[in-house]
Protein backbone atom coordinates (compact mmCIF):
# COMPACT_ATOMS: atom_id res chain seq x y z
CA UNK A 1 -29.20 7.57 -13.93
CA UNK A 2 -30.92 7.16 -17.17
CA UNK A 3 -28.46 9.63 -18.71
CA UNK A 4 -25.27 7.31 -17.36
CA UNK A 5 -27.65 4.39 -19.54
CA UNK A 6 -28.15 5.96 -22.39
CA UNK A 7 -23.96 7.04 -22.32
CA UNK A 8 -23.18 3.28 -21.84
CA UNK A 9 -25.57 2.39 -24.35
CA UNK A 10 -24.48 4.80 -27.17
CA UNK A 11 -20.61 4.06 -26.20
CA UNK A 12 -21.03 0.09 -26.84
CA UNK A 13 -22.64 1.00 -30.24
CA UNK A 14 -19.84 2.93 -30.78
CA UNK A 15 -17.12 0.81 -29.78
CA UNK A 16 -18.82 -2.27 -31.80
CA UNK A 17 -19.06 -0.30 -35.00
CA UNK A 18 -15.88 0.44 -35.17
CA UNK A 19 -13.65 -1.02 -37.62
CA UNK A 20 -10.61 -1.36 -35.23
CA UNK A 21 -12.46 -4.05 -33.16
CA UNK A 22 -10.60 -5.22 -30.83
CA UNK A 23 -7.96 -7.10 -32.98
CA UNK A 24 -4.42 -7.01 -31.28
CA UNK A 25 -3.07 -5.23 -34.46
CA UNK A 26 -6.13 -3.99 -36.61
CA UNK A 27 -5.65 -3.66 -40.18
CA UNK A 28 -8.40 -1.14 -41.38
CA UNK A 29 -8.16 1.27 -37.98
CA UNK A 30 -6.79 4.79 -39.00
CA UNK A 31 -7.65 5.98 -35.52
CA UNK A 32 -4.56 8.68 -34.64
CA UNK A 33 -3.22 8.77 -31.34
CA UNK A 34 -5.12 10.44 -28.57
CA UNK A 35 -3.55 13.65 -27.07
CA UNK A 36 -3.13 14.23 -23.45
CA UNK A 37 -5.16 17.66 -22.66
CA UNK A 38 -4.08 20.69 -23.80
CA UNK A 39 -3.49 22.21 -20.61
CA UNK A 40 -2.50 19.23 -18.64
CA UNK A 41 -2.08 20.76 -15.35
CA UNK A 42 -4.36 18.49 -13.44
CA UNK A 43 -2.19 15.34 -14.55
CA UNK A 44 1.00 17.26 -13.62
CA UNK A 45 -0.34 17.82 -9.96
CA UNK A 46 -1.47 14.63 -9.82
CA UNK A 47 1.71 13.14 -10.44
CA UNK A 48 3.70 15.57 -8.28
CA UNK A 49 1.54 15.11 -5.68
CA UNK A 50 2.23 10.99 -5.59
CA UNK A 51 5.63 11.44 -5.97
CA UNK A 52 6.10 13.61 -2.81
CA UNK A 53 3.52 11.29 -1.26
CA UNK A 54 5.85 8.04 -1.94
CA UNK A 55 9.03 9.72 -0.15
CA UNK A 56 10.09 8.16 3.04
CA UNK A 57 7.67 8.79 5.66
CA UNK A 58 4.95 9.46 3.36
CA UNK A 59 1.25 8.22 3.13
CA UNK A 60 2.06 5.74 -0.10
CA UNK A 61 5.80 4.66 0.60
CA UNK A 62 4.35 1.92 1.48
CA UNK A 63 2.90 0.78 -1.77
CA UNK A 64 5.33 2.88 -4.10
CA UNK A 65 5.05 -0.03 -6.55
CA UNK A 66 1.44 0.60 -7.54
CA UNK A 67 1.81 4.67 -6.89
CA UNK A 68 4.86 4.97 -9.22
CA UNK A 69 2.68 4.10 -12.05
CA UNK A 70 -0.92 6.15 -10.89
CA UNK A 71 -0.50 9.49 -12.83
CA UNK A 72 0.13 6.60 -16.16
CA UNK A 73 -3.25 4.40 -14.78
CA UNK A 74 -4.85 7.76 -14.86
CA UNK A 75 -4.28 9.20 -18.71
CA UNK A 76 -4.89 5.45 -20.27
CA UNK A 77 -7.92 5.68 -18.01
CA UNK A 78 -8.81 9.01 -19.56
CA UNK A 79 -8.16 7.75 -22.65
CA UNK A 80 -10.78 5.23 -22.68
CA UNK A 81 -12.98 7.53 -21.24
CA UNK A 82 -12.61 9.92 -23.64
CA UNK A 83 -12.84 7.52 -26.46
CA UNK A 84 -16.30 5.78 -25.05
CA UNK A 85 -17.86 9.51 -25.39
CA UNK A 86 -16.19 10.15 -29.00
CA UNK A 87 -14.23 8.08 -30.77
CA UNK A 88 -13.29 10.31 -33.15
CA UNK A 89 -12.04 13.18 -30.03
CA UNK A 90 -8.64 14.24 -31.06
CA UNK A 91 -7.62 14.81 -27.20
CA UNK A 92 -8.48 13.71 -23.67
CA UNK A 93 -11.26 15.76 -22.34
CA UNK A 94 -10.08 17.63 -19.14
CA UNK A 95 -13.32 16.30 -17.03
CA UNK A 96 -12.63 12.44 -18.38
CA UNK A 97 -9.04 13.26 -16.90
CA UNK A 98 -10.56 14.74 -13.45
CA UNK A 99 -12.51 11.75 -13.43
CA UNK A 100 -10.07 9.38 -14.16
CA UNK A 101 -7.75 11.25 -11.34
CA UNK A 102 -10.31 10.16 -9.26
CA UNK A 103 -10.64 6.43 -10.10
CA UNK A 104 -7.08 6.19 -9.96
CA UNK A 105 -6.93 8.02 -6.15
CA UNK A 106 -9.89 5.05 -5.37
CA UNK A 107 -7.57 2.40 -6.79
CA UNK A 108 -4.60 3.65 -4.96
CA UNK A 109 -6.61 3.59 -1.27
CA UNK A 110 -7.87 0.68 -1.92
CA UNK A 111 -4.32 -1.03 -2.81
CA UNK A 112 -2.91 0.93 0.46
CA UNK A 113 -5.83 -0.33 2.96
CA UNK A 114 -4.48 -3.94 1.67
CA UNK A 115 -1.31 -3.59 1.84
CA UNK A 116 -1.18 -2.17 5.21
CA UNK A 117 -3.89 -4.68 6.63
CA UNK A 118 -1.23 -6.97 4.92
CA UNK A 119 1.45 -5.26 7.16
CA UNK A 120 -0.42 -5.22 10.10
CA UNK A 121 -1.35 -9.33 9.93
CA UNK A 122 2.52 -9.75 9.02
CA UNK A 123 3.49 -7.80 12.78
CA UNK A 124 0.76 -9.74 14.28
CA UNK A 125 2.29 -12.87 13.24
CA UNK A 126 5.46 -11.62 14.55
CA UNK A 127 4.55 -10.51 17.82
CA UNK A 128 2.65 -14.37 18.14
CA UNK A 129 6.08 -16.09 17.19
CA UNK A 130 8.23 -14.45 19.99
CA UNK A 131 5.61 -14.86 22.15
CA UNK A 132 5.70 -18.50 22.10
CA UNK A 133 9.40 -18.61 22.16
CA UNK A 134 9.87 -16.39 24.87
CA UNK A 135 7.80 -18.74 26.75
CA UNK A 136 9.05 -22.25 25.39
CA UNK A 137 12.88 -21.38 24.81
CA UNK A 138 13.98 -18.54 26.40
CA UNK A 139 15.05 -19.28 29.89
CA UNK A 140 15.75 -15.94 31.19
CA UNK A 141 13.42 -13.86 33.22
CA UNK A 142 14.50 -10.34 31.19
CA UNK A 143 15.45 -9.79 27.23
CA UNK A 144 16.90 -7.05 24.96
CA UNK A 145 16.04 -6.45 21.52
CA UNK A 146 19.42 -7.87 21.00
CA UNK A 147 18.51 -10.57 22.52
CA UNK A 148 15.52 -11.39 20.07
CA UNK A 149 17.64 -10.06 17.09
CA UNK A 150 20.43 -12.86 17.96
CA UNK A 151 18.82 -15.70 19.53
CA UNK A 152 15.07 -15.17 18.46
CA UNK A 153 12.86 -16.37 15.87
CA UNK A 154 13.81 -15.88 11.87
CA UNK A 155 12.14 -13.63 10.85
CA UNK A 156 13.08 -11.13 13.82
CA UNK A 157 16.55 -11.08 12.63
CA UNK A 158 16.07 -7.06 11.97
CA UNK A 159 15.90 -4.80 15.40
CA UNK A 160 12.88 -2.64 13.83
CA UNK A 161 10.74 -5.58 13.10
CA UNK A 162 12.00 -6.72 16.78
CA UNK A 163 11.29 -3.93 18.58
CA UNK A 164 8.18 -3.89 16.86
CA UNK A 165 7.10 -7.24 18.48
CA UNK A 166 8.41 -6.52 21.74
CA UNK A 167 6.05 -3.12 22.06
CA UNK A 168 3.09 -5.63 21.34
CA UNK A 169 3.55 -7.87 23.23
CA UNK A 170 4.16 -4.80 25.98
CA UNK A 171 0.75 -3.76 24.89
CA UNK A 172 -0.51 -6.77 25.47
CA UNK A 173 0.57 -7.28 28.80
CA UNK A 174 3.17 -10.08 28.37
CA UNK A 175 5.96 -8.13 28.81
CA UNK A 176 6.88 -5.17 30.80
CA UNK A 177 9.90 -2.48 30.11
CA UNK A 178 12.02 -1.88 33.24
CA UNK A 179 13.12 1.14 33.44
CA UNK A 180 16.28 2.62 32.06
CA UNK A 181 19.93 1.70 33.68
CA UNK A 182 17.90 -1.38 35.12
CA UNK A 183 21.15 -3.93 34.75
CA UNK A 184 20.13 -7.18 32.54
CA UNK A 185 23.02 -9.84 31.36
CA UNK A 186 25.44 -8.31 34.12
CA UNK A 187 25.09 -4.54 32.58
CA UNK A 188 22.90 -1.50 32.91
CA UNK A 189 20.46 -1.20 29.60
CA UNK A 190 19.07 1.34 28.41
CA UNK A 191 15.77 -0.81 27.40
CA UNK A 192 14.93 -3.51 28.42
CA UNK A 193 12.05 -5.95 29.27
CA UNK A 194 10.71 -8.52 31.86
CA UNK A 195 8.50 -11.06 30.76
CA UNK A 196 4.96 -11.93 32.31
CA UNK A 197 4.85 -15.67 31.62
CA UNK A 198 1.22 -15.90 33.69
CA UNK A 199 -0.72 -13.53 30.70
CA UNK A 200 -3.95 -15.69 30.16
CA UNK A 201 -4.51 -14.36 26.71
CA UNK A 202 -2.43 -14.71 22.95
CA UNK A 203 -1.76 -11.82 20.59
């Protein structure tokens, strides 16, 4: 702990010696550009291994905004790493790079725990809204997903995000699927479901 101090310490000495400052476009800084390691092979895997995780289907193609740019987040976050050890290092130092991996792999959990609580609430919502039509406009004992795409609220206009609500609601106990071939709107369907209007609880 004191070590971690004394490094925090020594790199705000640093940092406010320096004639750069922290001027938009210093005139007296000579400081070259910082190199990316010499043998960058941790970056490289990092970034490969986003990239495959952003594909369809994949644990981040849900936030591909914020992943696209993690392996960058990463080497500026070396960088200043780096730079808060030695300001005068001509390249990133590979363990300021693992280390900034890792802040970067925190920063990307934490943005896709958000965004899918953010998903989640944004069903939830869903599910509520066809639940209160289905009970205050739809006169009809049984529905398709067609149904709720055509004659549903707005923002079920899109059979996955329909769908979607219907299995909650299932879940939930105000609806119930009949079984396949059961005949709804005069023909057989092969999903379908009947709605409980007595459920004593919401979403």
């Amino acid at each position: 702990m004191m070590w971690h101090l004394r490094a925090s310490r020594d790199g705000c000495a640093t940092f406010s010696t320096c004639p750069c400052q922290w001027t938009p476009k210093p005139a007296n800084c000579d400081r070259a550009s910082l190199a990316l390691p010499r043998k960058p092979a941790l970056l490289v895997a990092f970034a490969d291994a986003i990239e495959t995780a952003q594909a369809p289907g994949g644990n981040l193609a849900h936030i591909t905004g914020a992943a696209s740019k993690a392996a960058e987040q990463a080497a500026r976050i070396a960088g200043m790493l780096t730079l808060w050890r030695d300001l005068d290092a001509p390249d990133v130092h590979p363990r300021d790079m693992a280390d900034a991996i890792d802040l970067a792999q925190f920063y990307l959990a934490e943005a896709s725990r958000l965004a899918s609580a953010a998903n989640v609430s944004a069903q939830i919502d869903r599910a509520e809204a066809l639940r209160k039509w289905l009970l205050e406009s739809w006169p009809e004992p049984d529905l398709t997903v067609r149904d709720v795409v055509q004659f549903g609220p707005d923002p079920l206009r899109e059979s996955p995000k329909a769908r979607a609500a219907l299995g909650i609601l299932a879940r939930h106990g105000w609806l119930v699927p009949l079984d396949p071939g059961t005949v709804v709107h005069e023909a057989a369907r092969a999903e379908a479901w009947r709605i409980v209007r007595g459920a004593g609880h919401v979403v």
